[in-house]
N, C-alpha and C. Protein backbone atom coordinates (compact mmCIF):
# COMPACT_ATOMS: atom_id res chain seq x y z
N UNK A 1 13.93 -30.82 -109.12
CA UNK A 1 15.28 -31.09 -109.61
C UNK A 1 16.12 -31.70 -108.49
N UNK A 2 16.94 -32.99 -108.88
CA UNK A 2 17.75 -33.18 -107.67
C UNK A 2 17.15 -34.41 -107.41
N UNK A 3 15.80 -34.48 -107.19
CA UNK A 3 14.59 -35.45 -106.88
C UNK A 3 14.82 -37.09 -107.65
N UNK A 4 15.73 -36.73 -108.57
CA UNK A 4 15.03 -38.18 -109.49
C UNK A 4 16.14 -39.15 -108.89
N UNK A 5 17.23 -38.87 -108.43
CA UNK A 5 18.18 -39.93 -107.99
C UNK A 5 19.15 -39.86 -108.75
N UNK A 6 20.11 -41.29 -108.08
CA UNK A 6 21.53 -41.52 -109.23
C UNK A 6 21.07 -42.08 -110.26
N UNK A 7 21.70 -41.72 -111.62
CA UNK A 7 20.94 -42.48 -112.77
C UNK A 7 21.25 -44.21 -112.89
N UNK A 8 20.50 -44.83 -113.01
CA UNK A 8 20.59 -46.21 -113.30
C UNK A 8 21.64 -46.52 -114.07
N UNK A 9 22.03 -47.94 -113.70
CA UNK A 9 23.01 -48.54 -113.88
C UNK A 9 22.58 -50.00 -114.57
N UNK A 10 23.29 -50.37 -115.96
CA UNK A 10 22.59 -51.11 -116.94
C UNK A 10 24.05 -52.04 -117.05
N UNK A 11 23.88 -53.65 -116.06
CA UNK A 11 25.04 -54.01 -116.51
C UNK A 11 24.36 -55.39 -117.63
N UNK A 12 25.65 -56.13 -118.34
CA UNK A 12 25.58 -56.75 -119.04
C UNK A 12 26.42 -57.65 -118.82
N UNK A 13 25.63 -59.38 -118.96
CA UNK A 13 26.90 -59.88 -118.15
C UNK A 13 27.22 -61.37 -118.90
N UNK A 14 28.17 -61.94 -119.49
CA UNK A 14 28.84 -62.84 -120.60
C UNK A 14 29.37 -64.20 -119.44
N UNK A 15 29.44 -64.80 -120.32
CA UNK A 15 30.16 -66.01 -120.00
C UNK A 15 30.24 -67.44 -121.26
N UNK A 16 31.07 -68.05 -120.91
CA UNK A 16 31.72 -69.17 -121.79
C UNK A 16 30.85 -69.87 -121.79
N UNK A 17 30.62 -71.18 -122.85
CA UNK A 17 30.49 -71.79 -123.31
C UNK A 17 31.51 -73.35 -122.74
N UNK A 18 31.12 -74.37 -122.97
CA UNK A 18 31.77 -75.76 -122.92
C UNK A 18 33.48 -75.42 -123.39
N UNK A 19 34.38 -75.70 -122.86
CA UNK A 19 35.51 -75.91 -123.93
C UNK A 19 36.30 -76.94 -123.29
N UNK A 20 37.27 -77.82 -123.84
CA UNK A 20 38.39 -78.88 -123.65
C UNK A 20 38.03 -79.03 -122.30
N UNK A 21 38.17 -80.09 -121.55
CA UNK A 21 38.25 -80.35 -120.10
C UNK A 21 37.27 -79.97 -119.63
N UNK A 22 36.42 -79.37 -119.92
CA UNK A 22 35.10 -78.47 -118.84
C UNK A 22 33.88 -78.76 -119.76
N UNK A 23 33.23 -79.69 -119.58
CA UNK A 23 32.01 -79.78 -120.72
C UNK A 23 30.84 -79.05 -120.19
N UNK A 24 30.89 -78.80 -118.76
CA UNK A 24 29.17 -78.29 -118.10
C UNK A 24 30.17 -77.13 -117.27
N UNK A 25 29.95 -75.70 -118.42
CA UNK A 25 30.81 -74.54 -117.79
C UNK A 25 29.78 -73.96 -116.77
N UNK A 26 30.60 -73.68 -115.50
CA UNK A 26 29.74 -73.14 -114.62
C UNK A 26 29.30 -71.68 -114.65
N UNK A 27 30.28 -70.83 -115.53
CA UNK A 27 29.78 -69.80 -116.08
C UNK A 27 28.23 -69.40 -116.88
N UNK A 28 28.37 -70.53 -117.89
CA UNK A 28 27.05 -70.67 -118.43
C UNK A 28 25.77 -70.71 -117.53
N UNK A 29 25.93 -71.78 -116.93
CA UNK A 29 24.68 -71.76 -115.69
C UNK A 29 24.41 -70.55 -114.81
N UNK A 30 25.87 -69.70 -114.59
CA UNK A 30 25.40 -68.21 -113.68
C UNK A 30 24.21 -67.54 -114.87
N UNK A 31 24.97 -67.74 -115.78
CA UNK A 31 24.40 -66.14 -116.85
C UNK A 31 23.44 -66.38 -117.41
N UNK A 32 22.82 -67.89 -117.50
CA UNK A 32 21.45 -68.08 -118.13
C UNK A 32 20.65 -67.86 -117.09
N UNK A 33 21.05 -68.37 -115.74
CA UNK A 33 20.17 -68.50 -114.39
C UNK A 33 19.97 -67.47 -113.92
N UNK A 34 20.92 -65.91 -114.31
CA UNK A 34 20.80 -64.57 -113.38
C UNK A 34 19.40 -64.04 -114.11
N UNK A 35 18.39 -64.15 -114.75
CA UNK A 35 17.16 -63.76 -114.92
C UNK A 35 16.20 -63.84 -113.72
N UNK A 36 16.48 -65.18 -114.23
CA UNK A 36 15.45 -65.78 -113.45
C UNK A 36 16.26 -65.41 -111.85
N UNK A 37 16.97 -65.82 -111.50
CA UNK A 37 17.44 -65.26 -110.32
C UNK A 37 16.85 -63.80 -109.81
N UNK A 38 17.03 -62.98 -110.68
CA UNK A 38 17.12 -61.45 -110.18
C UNK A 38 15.17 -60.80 -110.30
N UNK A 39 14.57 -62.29 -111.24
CA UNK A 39 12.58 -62.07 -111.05
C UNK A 39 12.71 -62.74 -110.13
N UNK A 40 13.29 -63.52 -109.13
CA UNK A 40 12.68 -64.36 -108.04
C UNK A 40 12.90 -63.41 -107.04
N UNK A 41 14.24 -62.84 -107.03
CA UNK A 41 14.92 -62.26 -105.90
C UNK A 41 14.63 -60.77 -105.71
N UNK A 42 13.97 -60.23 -107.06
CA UNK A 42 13.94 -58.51 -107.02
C UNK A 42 15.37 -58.55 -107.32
N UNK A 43 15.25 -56.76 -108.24
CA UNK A 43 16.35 -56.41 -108.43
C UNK A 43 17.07 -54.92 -107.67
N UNK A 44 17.78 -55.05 -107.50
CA UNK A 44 18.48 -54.17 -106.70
C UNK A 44 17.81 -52.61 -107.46
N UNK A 45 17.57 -51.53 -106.48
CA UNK A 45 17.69 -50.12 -107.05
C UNK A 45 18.26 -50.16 -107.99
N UNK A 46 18.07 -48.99 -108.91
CA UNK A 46 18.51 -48.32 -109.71
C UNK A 46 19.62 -49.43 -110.71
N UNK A 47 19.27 -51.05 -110.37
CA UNK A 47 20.01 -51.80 -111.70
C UNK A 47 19.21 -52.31 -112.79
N UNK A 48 19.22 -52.62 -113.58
CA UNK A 48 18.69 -52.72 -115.34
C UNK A 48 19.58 -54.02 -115.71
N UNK A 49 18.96 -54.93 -115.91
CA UNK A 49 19.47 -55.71 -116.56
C UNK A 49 19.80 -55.78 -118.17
N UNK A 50 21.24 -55.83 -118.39
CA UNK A 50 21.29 -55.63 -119.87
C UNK A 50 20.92 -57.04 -120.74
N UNK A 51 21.75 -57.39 -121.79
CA UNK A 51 22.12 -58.56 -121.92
C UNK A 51 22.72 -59.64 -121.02
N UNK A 52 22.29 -60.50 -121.39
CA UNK A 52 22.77 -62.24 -120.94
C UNK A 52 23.89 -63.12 -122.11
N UNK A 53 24.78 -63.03 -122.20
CA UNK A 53 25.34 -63.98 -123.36
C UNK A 53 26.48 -64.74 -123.03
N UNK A 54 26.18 -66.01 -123.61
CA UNK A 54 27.06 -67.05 -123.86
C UNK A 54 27.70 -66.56 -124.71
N UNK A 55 29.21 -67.18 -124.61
CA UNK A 55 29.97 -66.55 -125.45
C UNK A 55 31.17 -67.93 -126.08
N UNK A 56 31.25 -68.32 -126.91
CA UNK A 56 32.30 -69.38 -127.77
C UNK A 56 33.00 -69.62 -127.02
N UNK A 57 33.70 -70.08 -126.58
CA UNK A 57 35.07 -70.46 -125.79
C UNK A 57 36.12 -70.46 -127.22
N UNK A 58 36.54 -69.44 -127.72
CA UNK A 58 37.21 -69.69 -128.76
C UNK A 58 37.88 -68.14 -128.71
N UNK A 59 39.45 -68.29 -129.66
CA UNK A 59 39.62 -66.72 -129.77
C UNK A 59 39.42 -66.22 -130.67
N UNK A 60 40.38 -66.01 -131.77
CA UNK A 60 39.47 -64.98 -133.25
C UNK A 60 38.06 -65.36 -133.73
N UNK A 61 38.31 -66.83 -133.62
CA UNK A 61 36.73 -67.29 -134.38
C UNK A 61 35.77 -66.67 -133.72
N UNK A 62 35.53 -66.34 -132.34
CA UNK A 62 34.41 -65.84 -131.72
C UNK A 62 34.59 -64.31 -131.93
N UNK A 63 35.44 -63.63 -132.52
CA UNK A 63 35.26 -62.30 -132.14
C UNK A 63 33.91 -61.22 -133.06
N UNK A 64 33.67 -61.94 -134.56
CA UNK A 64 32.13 -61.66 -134.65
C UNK A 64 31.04 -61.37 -133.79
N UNK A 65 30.98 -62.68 -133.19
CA UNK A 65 29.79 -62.86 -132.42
C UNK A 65 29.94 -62.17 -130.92
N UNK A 66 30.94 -61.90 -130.63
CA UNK A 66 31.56 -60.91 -129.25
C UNK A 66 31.07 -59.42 -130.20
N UNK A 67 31.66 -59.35 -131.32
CA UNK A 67 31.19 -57.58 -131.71
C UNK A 67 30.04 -57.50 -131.78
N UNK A 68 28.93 -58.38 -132.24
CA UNK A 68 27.32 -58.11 -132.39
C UNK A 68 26.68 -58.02 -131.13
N UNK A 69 27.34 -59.06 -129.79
CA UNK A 69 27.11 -58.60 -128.80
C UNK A 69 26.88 -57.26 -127.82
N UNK A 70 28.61 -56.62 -128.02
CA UNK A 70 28.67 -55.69 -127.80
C UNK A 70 27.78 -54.47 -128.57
N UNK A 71 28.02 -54.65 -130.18
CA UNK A 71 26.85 -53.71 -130.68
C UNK A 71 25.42 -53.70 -130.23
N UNK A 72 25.37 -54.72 -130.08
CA UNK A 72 23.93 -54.78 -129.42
C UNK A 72 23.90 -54.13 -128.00
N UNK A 73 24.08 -53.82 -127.54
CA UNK A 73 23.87 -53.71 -126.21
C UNK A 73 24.32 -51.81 -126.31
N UNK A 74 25.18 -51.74 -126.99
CA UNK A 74 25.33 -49.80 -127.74
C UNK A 74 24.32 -49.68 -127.58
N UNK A 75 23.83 -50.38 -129.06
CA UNK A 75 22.17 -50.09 -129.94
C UNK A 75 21.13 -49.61 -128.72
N UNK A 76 20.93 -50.60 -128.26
CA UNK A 76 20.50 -50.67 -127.01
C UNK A 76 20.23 -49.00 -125.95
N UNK A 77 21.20 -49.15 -125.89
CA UNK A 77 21.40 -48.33 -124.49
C UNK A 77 21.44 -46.84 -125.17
N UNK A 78 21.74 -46.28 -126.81
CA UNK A 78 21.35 -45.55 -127.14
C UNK A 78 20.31 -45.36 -127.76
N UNK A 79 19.07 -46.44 -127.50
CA UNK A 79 17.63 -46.14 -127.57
C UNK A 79 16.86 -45.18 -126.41
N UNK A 80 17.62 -45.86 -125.40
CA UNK A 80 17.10 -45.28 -124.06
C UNK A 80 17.43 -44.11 -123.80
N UNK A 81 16.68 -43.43 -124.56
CA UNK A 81 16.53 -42.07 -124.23
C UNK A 81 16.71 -41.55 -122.36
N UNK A 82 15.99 -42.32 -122.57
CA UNK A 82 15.17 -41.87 -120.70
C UNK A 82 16.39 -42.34 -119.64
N UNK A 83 17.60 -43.11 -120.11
CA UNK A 83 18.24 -43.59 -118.95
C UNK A 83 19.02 -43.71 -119.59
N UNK A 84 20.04 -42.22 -118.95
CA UNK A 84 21.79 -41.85 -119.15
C UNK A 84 22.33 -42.37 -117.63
N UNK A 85 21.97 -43.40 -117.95
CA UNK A 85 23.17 -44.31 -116.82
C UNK A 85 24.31 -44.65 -117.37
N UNK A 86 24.64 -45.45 -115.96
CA UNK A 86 25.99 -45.98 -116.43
C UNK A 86 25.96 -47.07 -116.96
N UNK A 87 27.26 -47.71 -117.92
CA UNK A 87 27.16 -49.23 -118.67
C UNK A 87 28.21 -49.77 -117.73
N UNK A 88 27.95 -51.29 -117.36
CA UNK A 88 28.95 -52.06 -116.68
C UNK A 88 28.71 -53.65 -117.63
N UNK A 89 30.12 -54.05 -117.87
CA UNK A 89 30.23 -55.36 -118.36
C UNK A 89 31.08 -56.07 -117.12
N UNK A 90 29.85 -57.40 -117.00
CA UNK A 90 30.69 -58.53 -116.38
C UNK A 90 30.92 -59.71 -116.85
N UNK A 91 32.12 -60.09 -116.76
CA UNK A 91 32.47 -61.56 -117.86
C UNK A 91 32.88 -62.61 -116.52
N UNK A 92 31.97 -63.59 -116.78
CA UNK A 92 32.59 -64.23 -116.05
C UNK A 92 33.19 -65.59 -116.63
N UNK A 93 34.84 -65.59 -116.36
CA UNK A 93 35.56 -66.40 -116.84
C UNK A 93 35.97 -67.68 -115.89
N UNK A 94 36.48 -68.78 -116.73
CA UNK A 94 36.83 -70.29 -115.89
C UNK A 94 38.38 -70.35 -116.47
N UNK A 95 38.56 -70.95 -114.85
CA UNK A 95 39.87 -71.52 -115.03
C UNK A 95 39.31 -73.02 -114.14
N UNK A 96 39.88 -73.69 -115.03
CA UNK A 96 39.29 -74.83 -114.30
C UNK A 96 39.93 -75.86 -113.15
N UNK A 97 40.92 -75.42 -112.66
CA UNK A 97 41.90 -75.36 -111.97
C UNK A 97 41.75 -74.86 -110.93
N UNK A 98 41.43 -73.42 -110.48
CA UNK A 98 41.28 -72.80 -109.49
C UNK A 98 40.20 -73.69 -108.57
N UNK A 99 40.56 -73.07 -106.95
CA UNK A 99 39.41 -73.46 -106.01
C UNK A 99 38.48 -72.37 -105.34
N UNK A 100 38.94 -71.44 -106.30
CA UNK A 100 37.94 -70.30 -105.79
C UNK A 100 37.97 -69.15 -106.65
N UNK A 101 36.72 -68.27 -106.34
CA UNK A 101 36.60 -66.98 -106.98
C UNK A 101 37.17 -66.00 -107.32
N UNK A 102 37.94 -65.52 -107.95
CA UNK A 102 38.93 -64.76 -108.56
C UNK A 102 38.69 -63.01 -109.02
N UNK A 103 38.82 -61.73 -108.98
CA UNK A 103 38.81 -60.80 -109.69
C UNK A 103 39.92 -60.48 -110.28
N UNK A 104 40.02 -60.72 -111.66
CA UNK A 104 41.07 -59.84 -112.19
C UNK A 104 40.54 -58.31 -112.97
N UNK A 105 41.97 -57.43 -112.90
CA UNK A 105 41.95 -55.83 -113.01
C UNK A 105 42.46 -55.56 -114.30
N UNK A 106 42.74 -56.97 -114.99
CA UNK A 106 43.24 -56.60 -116.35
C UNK A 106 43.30 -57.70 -116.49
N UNK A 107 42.69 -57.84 -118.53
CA UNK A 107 42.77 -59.21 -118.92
C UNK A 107 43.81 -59.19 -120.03
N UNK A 108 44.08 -60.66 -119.80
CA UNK A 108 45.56 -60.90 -120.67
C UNK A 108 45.49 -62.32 -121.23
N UNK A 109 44.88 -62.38 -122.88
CA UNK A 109 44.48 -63.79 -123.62
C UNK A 109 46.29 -63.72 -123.90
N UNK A 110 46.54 -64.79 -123.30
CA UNK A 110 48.33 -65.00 -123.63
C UNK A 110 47.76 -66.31 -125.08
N UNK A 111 47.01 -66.61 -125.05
CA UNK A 111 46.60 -67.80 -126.14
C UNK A 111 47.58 -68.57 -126.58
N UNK A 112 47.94 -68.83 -125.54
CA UNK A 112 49.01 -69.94 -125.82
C UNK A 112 48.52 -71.19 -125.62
N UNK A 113 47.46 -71.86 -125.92
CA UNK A 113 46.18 -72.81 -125.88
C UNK A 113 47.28 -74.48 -126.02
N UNK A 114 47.18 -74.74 -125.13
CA UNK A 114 47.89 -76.78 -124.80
C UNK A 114 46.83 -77.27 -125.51
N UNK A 115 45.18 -77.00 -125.60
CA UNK A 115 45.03 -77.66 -126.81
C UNK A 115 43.82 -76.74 -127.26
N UNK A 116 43.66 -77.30 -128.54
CA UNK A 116 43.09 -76.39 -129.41
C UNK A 116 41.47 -76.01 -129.23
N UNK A 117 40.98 -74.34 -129.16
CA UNK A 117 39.95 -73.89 -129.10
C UNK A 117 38.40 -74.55 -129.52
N UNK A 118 37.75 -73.96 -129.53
CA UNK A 118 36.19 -74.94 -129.34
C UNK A 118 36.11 -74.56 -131.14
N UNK A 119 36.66 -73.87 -131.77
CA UNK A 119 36.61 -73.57 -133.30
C UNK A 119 37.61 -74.04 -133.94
N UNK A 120 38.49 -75.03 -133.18
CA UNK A 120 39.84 -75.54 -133.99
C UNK A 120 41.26 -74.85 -133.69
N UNK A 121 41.53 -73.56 -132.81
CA UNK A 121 42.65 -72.57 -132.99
C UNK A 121 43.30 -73.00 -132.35
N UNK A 122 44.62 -73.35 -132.05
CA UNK A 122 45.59 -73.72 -131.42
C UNK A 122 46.98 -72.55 -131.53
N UNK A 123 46.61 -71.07 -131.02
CA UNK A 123 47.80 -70.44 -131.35
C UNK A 123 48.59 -70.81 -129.92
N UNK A 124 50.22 -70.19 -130.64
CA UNK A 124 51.10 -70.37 -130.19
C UNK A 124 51.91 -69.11 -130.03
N UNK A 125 52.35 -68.46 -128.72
CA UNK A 125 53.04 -67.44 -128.69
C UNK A 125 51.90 -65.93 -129.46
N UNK A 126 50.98 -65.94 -128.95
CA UNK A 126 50.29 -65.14 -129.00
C UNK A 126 49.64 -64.28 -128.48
N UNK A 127 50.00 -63.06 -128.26
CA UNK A 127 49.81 -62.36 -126.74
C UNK A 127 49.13 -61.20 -127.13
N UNK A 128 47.99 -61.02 -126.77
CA UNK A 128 46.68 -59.56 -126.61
C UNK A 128 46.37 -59.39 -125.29
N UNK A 129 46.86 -57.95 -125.03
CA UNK A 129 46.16 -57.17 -123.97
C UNK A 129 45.18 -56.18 -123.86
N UNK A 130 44.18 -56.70 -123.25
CA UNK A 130 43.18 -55.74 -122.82
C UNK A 130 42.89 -54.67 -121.88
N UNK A 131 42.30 -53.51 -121.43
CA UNK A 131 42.08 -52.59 -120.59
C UNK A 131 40.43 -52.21 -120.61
C-alpha cells in the first residue's frame, strides 16, 4: 500500500479549426501533431493521453460537437476503472494578432465577432463567461 504512486493524470487537449484571417490555424497543427510527438518523444510519467480534437471555430453552431466531445472523454474516463486520476483540459486558442504565447485564468467569448463565424454567426453584444 502506498507503493503504486500518484494516480495518473489523463489530459485532453482541443484546438480550432481555420477561421476569417487565419486559414492554416497553428493550433490545429499542435493537436493533430501532439501524438505523434509524445510516440516519438515518450510520454511523461504518470500522463495518459486523452482525446485530440479540432474544434469549429464557431460559437453556438459548434456547441454540439464541443458536448460529444466532452461526453466522450466522461464516457471514457468512467470506463477506466483502473485509473482514478485526474482530468485536465487544454484548449489551445489563437489570436492572431498576438506575438507570443499567452495563459489565460478565465475565458471570456465577448462574441462580438467584426466578422462572421466559420458557421455564418455574426453576434453582436454578446457576452458568456466561463470558469
Amino acid at each position: 500500500m502506498g507503493s503504486e504512486g500518484p494516480p495518473a493524470v489523463t489530459i485532453h487537449v482541443t484546438g480550432f479549426k481555420k477561421f476569417h484571417g487565419v486559414p492554416e490555424n497553428p493550433t490545429e497543427t499542435i493537436v493533430t501533431g501532439i501524438k505523434d510527438y509524445l510516440k516519438k518523444n515518450g510520454f511523461p510519467k504518470g500522463l495518459i493521453l486523452g482525446s485530440c480534437s479540432i474544434l469549429d471555430t464557431a460559437g453556438e453552431g459548434a456547441l454540439d460537437s464541443l458536448n460529444k466531445t466532452l461526453q466522450s472523454s466522461i464516457t471514457a474516463k468512467d470506463s477506466e476503472t483502473s485509473n482514478p486520476g485526474r482530468v485536465v483540459w487544454v484548449h489551445f486558442g489563437v489570436n492572431s494578432g498576438a506575438t507570443r504565447f499567452a495563459i489565460e485564468h478565465q475565458a471570456v467569448n465577448e462574441a462580438t465577432f467584426r466578422c462572421p463565424d466559420e458557421m455564418g454567426w455574426k453576434p453582436q453584444l454578446f457576452r458568456r463567461k466561463y470558469r
